[in-house]
Protein backbone atom coordinates (compact mmCIF):
# COMPACT_ATOMS: atom_id res chain seq x y z
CA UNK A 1 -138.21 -24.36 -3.93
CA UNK A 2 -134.58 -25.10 -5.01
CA UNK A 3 -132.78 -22.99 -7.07
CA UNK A 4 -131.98 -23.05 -10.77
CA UNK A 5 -128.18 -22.38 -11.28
CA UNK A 6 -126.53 -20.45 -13.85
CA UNK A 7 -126.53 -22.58 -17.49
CA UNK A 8 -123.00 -22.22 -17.55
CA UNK A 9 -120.82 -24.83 -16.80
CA UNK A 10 -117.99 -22.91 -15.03
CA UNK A 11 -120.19 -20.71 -13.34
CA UNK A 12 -122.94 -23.84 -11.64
CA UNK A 13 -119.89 -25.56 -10.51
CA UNK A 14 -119.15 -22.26 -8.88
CA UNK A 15 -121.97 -21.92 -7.50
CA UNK A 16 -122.33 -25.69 -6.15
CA UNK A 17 -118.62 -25.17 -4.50
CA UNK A 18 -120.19 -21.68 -3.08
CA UNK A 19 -123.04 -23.01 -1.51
CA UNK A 20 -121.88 -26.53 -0.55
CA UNK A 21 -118.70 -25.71 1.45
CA UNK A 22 -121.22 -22.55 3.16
CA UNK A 23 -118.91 -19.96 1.40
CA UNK A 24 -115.69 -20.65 2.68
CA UNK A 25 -114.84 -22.02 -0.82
CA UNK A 26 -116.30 -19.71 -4.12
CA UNK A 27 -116.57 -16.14 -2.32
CA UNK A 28 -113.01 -15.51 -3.08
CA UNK A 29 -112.41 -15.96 -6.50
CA UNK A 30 -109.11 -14.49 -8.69
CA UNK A 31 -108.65 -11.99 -6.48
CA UNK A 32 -112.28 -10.70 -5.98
CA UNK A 33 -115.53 -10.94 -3.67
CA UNK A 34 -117.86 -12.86 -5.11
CA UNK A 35 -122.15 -13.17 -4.05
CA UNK A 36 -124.93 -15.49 -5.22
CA UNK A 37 -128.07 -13.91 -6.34
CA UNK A 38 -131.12 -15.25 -6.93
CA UNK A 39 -134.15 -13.89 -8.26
CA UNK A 40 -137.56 -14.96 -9.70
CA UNK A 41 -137.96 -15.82 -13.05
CA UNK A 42 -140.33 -13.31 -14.77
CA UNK A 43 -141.94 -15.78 -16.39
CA UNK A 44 -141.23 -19.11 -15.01
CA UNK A 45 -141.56 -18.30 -11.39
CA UNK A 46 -138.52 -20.73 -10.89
CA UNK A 47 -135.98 -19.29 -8.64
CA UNK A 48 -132.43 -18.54 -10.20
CA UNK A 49 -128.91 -18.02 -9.01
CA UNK A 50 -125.98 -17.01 -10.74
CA UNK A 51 -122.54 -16.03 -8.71
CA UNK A 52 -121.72 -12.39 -9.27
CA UNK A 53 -118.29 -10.08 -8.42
CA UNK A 54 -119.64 -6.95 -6.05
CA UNK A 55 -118.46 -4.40 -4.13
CA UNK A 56 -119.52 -2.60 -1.08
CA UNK A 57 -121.09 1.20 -0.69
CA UNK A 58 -121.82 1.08 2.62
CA UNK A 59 -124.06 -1.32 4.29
CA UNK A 60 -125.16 -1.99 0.53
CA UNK A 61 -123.58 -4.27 -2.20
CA UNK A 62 -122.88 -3.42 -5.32
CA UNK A 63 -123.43 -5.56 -8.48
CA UNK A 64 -122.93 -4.66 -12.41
CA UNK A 65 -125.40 -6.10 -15.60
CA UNK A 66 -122.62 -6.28 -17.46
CA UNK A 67 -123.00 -9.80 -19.99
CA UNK A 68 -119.94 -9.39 -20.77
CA UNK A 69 -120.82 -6.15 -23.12
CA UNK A 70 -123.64 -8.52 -25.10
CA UNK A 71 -126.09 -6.03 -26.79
CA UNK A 72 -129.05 -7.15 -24.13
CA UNK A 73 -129.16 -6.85 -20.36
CA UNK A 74 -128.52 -10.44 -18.93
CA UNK A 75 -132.18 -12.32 -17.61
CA UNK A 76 -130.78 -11.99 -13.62
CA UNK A 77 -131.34 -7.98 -14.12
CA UNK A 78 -134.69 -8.25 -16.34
CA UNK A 79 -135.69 -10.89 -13.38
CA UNK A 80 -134.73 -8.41 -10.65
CA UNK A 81 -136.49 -5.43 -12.06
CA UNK A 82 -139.75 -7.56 -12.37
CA UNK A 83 -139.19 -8.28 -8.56
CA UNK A 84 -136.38 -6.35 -7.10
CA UNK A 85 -137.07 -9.06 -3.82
CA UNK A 86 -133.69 -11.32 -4.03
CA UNK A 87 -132.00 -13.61 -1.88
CA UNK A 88 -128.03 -13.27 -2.05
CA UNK A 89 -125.74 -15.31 -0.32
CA UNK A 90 -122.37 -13.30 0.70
CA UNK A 91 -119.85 -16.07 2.10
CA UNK A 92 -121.59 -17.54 4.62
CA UNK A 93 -124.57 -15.18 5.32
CA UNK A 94 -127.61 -15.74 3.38
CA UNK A 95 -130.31 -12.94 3.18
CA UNK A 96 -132.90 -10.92 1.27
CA UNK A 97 -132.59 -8.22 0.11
CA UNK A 98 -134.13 -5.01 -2.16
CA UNK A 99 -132.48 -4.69 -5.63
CA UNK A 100 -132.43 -1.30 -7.76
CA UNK A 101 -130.77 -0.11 -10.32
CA UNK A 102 -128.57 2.78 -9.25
CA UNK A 103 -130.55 6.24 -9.80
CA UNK A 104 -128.25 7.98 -12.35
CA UNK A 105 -127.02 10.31 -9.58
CA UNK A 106 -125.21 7.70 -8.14
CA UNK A 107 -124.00 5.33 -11.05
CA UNK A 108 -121.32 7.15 -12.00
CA UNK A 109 -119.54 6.86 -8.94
CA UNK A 110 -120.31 3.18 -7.95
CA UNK A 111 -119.21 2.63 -12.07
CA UNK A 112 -115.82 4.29 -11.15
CA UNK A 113 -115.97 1.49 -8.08
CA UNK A 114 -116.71 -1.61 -10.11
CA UNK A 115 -114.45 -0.91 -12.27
CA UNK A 116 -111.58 -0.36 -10.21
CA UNK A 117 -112.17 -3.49 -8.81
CA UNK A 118 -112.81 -5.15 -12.07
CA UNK A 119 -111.15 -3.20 -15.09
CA UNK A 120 -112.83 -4.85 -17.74
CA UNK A 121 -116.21 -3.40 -17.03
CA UNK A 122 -114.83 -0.34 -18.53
CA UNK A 123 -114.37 -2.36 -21.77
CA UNK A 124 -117.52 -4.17 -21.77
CA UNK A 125 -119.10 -0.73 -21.57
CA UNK A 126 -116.82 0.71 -24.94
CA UNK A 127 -118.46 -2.19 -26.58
CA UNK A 128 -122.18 -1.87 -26.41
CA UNK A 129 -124.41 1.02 -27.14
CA UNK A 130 -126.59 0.10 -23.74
CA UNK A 131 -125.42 1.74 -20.88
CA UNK A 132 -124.61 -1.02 -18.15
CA UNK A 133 -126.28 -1.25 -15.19
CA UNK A 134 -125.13 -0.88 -11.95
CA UNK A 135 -127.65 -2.37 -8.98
CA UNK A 136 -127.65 -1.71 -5.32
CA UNK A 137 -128.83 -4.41 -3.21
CA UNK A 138 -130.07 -3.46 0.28
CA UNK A 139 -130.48 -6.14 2.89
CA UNK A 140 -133.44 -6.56 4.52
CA UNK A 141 -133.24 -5.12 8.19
């Protein structure tokens, strides 16, 4: 089954430019690392992929719910936590992997992370009552 790409214009064509140069062209973008996840569709069963800045905490990558501060978690994390089994493509290496949302004992840190690598988390956050979630994503061994 072929994916379903991210509704938004900007970020499909993103994704298409990702996935059809093999991720020499999309997993650099202004500046930071960019990864393609896709996850189920709780409802539909349709696979979906939207194109994602991460970070690294070890052998693990890092990825933040952010929406931009919206009010509601975006539907890639409500996907992932109906079946944390994703597929995420980092440049050229595709692979599954196990998502979670960082245990609390941890989030604070990989927050501090993110958003050194991408400052306007921290303003996303001062503009929503939810807290944002950060998820780990462990490749499959």
């Amino acid at each position: 089954m072929e994916p379903i790409d991210s509704p938004t214009g900007w970020v499909a064509e993103h994704i298409r430019d990702y996935v059809s140069s093999g991720g020499e062209r999309g997993h650099r973008w202004r500046g930071l690392d960019i990864l393609l996840l896709t996850t189920t569709g709780r409802r539909s069963g349709d696979l979906r992929r939207t194109a994602l800045i991460y970070g690294k905490d070890g052998d693990r990558y890092v990825i933040v719910a952010s929406y931009g501060g919206k009010p509601q978690h975006p539907l890639w994390y409500l996907n992932l936590v109906a079946d944390p089994q994703v597929t995420i493509q980092v440049g050229p290496d595709v692979m599954s992997a196990q998502a979670q949302t960082a245990p609390q004992a941890e989030r604070e840190r990989l927050w501090k992370m993110m958003a050194a690598l991408f400052p306007s988390y921290d303003q996303y956050q001062a503009s929503t009552t939810r807290e944002i979630p950060i998820v780990v994503l462990t490749p499959a061994t």
